[in-house]
C-alpha atoms as a PDB file:
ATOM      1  CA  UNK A   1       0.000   0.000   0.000  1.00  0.00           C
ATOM      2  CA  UNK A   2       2.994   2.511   0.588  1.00  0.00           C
ATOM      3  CA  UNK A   3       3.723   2.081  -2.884  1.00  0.00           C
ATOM      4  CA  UNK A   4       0.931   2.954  -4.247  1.00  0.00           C
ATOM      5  CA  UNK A   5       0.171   5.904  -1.591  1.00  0.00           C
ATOM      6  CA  UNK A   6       3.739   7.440  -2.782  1.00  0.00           C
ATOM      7  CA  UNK A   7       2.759   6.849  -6.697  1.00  0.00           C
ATOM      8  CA  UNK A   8      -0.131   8.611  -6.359  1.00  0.00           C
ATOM      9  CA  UNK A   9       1.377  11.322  -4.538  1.00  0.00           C
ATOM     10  CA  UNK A  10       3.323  11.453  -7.347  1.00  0.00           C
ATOM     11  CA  UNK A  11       0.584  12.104  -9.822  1.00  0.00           C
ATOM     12  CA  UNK A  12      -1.180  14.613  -8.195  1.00  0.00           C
ATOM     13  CA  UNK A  13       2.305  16.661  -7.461  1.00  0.00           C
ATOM     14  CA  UNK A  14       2.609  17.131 -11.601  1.00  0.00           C
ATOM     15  CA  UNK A  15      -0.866  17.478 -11.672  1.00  0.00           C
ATOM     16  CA  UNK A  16      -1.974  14.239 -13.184  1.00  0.00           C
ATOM     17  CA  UNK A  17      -4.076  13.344 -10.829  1.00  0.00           C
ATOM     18  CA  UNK A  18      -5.887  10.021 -12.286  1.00  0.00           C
ATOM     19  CA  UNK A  19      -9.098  10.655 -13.779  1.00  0.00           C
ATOM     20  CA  UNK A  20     -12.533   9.197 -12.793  1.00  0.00           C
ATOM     21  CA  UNK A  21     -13.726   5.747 -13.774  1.00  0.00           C
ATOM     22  CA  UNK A  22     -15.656   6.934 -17.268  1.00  0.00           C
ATOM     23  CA  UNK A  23     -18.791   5.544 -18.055  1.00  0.00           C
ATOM     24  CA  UNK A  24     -19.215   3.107 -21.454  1.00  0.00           C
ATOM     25  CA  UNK A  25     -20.585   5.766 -23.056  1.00  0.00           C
ATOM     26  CA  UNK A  26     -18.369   8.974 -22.129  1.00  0.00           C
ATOM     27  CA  UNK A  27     -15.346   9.728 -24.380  1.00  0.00           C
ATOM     28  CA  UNK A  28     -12.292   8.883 -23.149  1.00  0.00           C
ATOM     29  CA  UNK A  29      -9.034  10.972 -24.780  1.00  0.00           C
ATOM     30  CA  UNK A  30      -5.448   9.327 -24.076  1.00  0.00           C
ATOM     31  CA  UNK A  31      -3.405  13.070 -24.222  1.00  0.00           C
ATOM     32  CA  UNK A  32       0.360  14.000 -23.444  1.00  0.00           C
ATOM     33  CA  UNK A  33       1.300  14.902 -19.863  1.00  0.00           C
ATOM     34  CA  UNK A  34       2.178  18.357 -21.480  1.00  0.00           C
ATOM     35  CA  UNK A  35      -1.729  18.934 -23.298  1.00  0.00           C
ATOM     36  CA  UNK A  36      -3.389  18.408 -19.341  1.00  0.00           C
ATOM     37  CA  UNK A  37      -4.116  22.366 -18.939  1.00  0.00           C
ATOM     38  CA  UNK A  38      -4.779  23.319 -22.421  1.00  0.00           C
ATOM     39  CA  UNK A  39      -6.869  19.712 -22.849  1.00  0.00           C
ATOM     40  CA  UNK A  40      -8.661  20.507 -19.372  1.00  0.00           C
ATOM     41  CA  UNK A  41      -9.898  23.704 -20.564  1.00  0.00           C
ATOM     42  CA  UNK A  42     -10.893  22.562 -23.325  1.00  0.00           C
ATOM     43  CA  UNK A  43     -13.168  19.446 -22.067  1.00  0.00           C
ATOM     44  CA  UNK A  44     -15.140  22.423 -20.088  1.00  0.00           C
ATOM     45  CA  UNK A  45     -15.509  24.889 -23.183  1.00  0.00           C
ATOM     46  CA  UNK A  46     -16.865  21.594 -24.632  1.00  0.00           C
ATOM     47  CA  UNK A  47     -19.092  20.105 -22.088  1.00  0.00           C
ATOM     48  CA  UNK A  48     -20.498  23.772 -20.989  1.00  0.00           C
ATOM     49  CA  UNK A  49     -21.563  23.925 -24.772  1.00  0.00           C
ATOM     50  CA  UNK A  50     -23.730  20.928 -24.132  1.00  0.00           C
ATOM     51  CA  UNK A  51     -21.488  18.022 -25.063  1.00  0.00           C
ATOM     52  CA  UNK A  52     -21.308  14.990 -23.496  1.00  0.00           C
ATOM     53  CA  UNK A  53     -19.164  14.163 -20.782  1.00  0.00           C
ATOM     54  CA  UNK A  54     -15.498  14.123 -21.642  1.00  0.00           C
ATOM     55  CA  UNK A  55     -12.555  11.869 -19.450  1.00  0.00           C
ATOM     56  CA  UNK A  56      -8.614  12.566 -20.444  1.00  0.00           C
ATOM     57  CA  UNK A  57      -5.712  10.623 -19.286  1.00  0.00           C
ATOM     58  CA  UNK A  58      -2.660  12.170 -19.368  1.00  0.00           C
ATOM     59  CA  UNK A  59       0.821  10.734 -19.229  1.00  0.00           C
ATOM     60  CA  UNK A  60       4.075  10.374 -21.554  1.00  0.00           C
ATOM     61  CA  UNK A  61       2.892  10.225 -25.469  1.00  0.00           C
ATOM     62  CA  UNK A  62       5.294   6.663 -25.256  1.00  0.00           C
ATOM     63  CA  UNK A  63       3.035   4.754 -21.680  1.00  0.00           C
ATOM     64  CA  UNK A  64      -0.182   5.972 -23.632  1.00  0.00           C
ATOM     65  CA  UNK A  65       1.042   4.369 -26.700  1.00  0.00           C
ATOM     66  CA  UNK A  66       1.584   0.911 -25.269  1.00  0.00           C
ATOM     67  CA  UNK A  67      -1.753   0.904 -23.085  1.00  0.00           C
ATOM     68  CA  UNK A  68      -3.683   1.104 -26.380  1.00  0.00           C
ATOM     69  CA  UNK A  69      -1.537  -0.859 -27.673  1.00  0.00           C
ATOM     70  CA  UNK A  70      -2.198  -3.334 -24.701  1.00  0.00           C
ATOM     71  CA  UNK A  71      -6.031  -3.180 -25.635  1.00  0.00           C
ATOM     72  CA  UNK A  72      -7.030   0.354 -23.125  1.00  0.00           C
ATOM     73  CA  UNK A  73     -10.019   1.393 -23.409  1.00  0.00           C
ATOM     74  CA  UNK A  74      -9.578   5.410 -25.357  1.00  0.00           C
ATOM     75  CA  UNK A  75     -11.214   6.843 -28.230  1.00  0.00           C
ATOM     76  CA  UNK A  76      -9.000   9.771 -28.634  1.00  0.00           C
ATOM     77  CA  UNK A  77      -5.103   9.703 -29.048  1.00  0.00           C
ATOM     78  CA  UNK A  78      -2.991  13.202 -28.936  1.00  0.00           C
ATOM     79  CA  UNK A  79       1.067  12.454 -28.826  1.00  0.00           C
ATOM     80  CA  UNK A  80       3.263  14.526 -28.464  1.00  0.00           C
ATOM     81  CA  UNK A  81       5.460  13.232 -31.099  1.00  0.00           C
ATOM     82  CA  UNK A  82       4.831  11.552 -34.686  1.00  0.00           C
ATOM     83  CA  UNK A  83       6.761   8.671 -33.887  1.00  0.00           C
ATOM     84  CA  UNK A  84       4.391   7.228 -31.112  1.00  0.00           C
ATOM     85  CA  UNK A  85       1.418   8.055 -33.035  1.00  0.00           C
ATOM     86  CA  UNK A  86       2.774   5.963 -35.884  1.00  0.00           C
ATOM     87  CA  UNK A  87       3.795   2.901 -33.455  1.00  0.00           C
ATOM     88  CA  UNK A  88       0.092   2.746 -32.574  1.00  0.00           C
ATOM     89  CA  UNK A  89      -1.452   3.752 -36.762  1.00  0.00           C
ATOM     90  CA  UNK A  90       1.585   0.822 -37.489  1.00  0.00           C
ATOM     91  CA  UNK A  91      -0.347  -1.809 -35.164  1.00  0.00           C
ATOM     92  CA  UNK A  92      -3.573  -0.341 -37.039  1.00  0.00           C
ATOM     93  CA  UNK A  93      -5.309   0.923 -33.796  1.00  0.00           C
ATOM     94  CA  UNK A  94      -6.195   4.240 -35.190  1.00  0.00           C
ATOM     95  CA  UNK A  95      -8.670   5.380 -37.664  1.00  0.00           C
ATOM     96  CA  UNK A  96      -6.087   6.599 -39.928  1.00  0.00           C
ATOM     97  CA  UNK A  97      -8.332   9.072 -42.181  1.00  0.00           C
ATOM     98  CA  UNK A  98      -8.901  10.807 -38.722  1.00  0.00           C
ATOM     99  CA  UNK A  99      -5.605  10.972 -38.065  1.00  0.00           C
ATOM    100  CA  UNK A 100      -4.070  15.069 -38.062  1.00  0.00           C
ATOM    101  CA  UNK A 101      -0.903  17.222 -37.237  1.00  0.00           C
ATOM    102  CA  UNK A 102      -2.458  19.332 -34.253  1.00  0.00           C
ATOM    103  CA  UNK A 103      -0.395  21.489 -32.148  1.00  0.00           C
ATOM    104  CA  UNK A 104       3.152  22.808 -32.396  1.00  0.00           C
ATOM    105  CA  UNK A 105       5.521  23.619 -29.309  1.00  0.00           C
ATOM    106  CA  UNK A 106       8.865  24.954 -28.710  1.00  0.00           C
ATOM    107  CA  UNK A 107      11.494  23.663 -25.964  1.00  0.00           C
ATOM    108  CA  UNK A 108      13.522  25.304 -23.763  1.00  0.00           C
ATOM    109  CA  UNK A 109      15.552  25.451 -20.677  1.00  0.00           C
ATOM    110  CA  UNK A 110      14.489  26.552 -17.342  1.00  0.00           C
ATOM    111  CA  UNK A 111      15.607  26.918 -14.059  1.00  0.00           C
ATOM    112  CA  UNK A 112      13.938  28.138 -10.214  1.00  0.00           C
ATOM    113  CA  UNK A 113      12.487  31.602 -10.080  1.00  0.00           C
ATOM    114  CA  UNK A 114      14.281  32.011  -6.964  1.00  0.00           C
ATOM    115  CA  UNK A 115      17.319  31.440  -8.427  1.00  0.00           C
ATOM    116  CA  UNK A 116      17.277  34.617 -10.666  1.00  0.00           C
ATOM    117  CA  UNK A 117      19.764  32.347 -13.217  1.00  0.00           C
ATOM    118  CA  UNK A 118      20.747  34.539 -16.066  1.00  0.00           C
ATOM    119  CA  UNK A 119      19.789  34.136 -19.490  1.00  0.00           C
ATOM    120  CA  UNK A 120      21.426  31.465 -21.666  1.00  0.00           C
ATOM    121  CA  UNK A 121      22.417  31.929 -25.615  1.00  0.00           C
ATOM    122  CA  UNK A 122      22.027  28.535 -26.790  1.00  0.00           C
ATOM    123  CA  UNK A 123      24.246  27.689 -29.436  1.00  0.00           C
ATOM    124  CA  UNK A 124      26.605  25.210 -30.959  1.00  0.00           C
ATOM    125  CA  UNK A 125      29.167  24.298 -27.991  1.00  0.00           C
ATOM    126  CA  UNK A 126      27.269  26.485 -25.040  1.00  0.00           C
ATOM    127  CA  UNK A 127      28.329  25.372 -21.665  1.00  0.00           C
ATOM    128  CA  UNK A 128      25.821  23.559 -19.781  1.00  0.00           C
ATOM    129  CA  UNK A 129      27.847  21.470 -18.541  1.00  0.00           C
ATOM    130  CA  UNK A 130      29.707  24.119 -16.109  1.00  0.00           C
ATOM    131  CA  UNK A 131      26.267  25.725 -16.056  1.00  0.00           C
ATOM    132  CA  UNK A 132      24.862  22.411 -13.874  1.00  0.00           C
ATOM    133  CA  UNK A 133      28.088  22.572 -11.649  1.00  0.00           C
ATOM    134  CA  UNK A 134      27.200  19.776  -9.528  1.00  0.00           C
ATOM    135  CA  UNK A 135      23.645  19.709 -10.190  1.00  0.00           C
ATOM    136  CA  UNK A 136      21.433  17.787 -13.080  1.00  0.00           C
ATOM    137  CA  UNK A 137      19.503  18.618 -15.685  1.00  0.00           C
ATOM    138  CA  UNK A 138      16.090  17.514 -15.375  1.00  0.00           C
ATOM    139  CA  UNK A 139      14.616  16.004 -18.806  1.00  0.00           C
ATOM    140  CA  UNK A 140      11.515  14.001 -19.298  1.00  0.00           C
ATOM    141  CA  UNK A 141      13.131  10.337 -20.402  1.00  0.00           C
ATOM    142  CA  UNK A 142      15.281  10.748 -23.427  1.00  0.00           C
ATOM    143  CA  UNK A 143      15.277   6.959 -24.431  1.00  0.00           C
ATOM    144  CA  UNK A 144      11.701   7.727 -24.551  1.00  0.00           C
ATOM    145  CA  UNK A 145       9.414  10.409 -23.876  1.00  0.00           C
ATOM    146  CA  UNK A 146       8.909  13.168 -26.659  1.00  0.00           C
ATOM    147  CA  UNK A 147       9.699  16.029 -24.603  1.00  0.00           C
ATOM    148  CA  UNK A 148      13.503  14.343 -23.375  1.00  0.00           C
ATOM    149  CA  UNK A 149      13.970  12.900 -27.241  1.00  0.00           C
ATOM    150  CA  UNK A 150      13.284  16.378 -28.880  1.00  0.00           C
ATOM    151  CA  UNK A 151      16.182  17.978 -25.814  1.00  0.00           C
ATOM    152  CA  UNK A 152      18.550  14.982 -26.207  1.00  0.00           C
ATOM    153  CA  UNK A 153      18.212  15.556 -30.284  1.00  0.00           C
ATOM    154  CA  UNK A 154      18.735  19.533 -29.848  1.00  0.00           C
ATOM    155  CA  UNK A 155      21.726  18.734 -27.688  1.00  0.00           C
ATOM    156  CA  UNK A 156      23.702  16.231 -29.862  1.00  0.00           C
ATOM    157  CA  UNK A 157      22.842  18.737 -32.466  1.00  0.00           C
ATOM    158  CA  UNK A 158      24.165  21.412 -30.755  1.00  0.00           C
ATOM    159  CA  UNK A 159      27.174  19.190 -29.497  1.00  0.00           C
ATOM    160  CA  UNK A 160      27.008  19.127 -25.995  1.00  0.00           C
ATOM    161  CA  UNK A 161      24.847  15.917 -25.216  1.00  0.00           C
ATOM    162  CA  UNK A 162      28.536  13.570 -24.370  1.00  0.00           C
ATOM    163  CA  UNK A 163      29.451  16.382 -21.486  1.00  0.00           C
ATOM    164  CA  UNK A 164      25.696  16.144 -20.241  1.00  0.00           C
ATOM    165  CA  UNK A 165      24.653  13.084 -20.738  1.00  0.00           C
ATOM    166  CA  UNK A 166      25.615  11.304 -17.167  1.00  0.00           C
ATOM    167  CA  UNK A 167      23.907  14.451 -15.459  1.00  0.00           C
ATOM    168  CA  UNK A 168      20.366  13.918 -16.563  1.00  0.00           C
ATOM    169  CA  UNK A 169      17.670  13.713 -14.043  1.00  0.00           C
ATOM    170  CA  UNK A 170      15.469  11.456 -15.906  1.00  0.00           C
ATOM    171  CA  UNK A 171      11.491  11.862 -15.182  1.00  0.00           C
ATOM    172  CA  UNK A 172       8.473   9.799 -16.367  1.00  0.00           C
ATOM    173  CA  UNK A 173       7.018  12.659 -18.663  1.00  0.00           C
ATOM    174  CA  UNK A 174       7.580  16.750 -18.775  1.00  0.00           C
ATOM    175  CA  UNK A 175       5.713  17.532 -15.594  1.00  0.00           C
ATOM    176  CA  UNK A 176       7.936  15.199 -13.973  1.00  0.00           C
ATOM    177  CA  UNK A 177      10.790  17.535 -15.155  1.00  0.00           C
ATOM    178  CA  UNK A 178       9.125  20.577 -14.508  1.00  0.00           C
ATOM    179  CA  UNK A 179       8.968  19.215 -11.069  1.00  0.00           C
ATOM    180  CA  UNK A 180      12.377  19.029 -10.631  1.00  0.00           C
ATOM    181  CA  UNK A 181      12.851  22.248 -11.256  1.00  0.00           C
ATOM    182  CA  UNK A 182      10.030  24.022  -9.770  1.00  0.00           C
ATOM    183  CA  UNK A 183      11.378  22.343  -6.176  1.00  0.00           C
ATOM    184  CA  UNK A 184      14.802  23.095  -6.983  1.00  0.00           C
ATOM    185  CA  UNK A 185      16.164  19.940  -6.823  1.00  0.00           C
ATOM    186  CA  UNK A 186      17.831  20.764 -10.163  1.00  0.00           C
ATOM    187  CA  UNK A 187      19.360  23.944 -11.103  1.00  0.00           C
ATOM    188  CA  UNK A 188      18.373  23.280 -15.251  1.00  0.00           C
ATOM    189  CA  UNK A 189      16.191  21.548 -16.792  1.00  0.00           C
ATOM    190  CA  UNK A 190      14.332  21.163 -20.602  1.00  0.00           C
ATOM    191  CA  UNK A 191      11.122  21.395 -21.024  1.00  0.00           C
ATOM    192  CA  UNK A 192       8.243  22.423 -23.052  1.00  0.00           C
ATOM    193  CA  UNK A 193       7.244  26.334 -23.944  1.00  0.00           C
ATOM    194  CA  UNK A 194       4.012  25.658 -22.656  1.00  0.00           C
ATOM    195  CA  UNK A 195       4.652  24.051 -19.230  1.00  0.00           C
ATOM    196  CA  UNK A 196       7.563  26.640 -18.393  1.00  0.00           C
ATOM    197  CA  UNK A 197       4.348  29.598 -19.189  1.00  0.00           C
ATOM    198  CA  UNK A 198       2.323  27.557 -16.409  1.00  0.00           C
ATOM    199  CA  UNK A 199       4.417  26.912 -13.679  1.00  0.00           C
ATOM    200  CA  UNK A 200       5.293  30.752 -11.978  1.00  0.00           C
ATOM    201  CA  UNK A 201       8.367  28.827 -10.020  1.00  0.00           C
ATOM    202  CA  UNK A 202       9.930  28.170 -12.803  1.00  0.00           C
ATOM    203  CA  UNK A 203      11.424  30.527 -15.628  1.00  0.00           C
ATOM    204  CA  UNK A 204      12.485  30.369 -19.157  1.00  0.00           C
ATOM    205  CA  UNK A 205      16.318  31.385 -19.683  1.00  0.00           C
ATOM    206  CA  UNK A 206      16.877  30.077 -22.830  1.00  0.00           C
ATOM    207  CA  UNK A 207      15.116  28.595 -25.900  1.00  0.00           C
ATOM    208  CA  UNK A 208      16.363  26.064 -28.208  1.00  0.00           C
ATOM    209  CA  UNK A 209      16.458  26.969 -31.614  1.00  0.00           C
ATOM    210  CA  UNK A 210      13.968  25.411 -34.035  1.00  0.00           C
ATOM    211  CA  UNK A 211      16.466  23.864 -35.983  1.00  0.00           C
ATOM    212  CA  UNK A 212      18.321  22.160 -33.417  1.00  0.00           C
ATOM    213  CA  UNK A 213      15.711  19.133 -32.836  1.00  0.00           C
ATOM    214  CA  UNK A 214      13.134  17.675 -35.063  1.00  0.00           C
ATOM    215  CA  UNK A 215       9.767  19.720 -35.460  1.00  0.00           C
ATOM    216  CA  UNK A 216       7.337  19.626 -32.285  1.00  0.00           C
ATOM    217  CA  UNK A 217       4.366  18.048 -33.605  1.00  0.00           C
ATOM    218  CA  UNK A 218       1.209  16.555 -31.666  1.00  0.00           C
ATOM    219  CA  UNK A 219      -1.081  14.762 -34.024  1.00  0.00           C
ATOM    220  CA  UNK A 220      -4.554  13.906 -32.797  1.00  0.00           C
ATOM    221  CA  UNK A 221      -6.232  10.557 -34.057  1.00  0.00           C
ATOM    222  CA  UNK A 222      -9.385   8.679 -33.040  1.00  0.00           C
ATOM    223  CA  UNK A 223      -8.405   4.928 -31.790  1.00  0.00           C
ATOM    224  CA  UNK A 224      -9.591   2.174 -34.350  1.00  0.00           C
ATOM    225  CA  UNK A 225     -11.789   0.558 -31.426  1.00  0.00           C
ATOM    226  CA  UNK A 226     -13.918   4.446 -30.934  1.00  0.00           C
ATOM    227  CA  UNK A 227     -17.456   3.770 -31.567  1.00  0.00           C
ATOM    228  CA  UNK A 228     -18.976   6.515 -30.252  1.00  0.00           C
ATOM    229  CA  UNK A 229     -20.275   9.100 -31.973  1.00  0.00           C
ATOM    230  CA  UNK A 230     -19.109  11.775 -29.498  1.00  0.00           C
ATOM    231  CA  UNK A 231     -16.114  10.878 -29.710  1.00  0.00           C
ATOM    232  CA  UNK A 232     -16.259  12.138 -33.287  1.00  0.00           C
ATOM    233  CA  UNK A 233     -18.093  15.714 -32.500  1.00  0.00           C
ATOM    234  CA  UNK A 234     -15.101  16.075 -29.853  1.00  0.00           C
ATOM    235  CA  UNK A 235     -12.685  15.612 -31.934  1.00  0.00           C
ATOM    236  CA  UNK A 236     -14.377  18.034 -34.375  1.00  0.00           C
ATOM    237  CA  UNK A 237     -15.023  20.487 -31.444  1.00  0.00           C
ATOM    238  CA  UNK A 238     -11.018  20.746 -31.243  1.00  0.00           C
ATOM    239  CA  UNK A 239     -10.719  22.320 -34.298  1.00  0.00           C
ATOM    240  CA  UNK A 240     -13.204  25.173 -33.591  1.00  0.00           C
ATOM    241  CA  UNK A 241     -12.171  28.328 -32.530  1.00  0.00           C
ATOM    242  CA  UNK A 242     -13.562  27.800 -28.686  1.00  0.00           C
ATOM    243  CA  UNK A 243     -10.885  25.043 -28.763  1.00  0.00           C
ATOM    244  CA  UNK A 244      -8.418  26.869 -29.860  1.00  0.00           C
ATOM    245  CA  UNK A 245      -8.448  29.764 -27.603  1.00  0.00           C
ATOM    246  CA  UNK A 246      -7.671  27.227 -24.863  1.00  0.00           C
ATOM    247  CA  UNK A 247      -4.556  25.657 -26.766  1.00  0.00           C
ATOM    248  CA  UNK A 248      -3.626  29.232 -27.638  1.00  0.00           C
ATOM    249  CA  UNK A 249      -3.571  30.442 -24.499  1.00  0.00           C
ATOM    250  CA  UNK A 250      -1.003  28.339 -23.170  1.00  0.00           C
ATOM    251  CA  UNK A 251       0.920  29.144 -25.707  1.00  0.00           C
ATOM    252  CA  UNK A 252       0.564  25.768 -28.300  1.00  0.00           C
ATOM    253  CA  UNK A 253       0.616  26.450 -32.193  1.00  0.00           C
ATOM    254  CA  UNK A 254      -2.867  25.436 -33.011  1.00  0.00           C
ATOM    255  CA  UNK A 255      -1.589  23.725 -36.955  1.00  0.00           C
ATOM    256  CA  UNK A 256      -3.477  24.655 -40.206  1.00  0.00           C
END
């Protein structure tokens, strides 16, 4: 039981608390750890306009993956990377003609608020390693999770990933890295635009340059196993401009 207690702690401290059991016929949406306030707002706009009753699950874009792939039960699917998305379309568990580019995102690199770090040029060579000192630099899973693969891409490209790479802080998804930072247990750490904008502990000294990492995409798909038909008008409500104003406003590129 302590085990669980503590991994539940865990959950609500990022703020994925786990959602409520949903009902056969609500719509359940497996999103990205990073989509939870955007998403959230979102399901309101939605359901305050009258539609039906809306449950998300958020984690990394890679553990949502493999539960569908495992047979969960989701109608939805928003990664937040192309290369999950097509692990599940490649095990043909998505309706492919449904399937879309989304949402674009930048990453950067934070640090504490109360740390008043100055700001960091990012560029070929940059020092992060004497920037960490004896600290870590938090990063959602690199082997893995979207968020750590796009930072562990931008800094081999930028050619400082071998003096790094044995002072990572690895977390289970982005809010786990946010985390880190926001409590100060490390003095760096990558992350995405939009969770840096919603965490005031944390602040943005540095932003990787587009070209430095493969393009941020999320693509959105309906599962192959959705049969409900409000799973369809949600997915159609996300493309409306009530929808986007919530994606907007935590700073996502809502994609033509």
């Amino acid at each position: 039981m302590g085990r669980w207690r503590a991994v539940f702690a865990a959950a609500l401290a990022v703020g994925l608390a786990f959602p409520l059991p949903a009902a056969a016929k609500d719509v359940v949406v497996f999103a990205a750890a990073s989509l939870k306030n955007a998403l959230d707002d979102a399901i309101a706009a939605y359901e305050h306009e009258g539609g039906g009753r809306v449950v998300a699950s958020y984690a990394a874009s890679s553990a949502l993956a493999r539960q569908i792939e495992s047979g969960a039960n989701a109608d939805i699917f928003i990664s937040a990377d192309l290369d999950w998305m097509n692990d599940v379309e490649n095990h043909n568990l998505i309706a492919k003609s449904t399937r879309k580019n989304f949402l674009g995102n930048a990453i950067v690199l934070i640090a504490p608020t109360a740390a008043h770090a100055a700001k960091v040029d990012i560029k070929p060579g940059f020092d992060l390693r004497g920037l960490l000192q004896d600290g870590r630099l938090a990063m959602a899973d690199p082997s893995a999770v979207p968020a750590g693969k796009y930072g562990k891409a931008a800094l081999e490209k930028l050619g400082v990933w071998d003096r790094v790479k044995d002072r990572i802080a690895s977390a289970e998804n982005v809010r786990g890295a946010l985390l880190f930072v926001d409590r100060g247990e490390t003095p760096y750490g990558i992350v995405y635009a939009t969770d840096a904008a919603a965490d005031k502990r944390v602040a943005i000294v540095g932003t990787f340059p587009g070209d430095s990492h493969p393009p941020i995409i999320y693509p959105i798909a309906l599962t192959a196993a959705s049969t409900t038909g409000e799973a369809k008008k949600f997915l159609a409500f996300l493309e409306s401009p009530a929808a986007r104003s919530a994606f907007e406003k935590q700073g996502f590129i809502v994609l033509p």
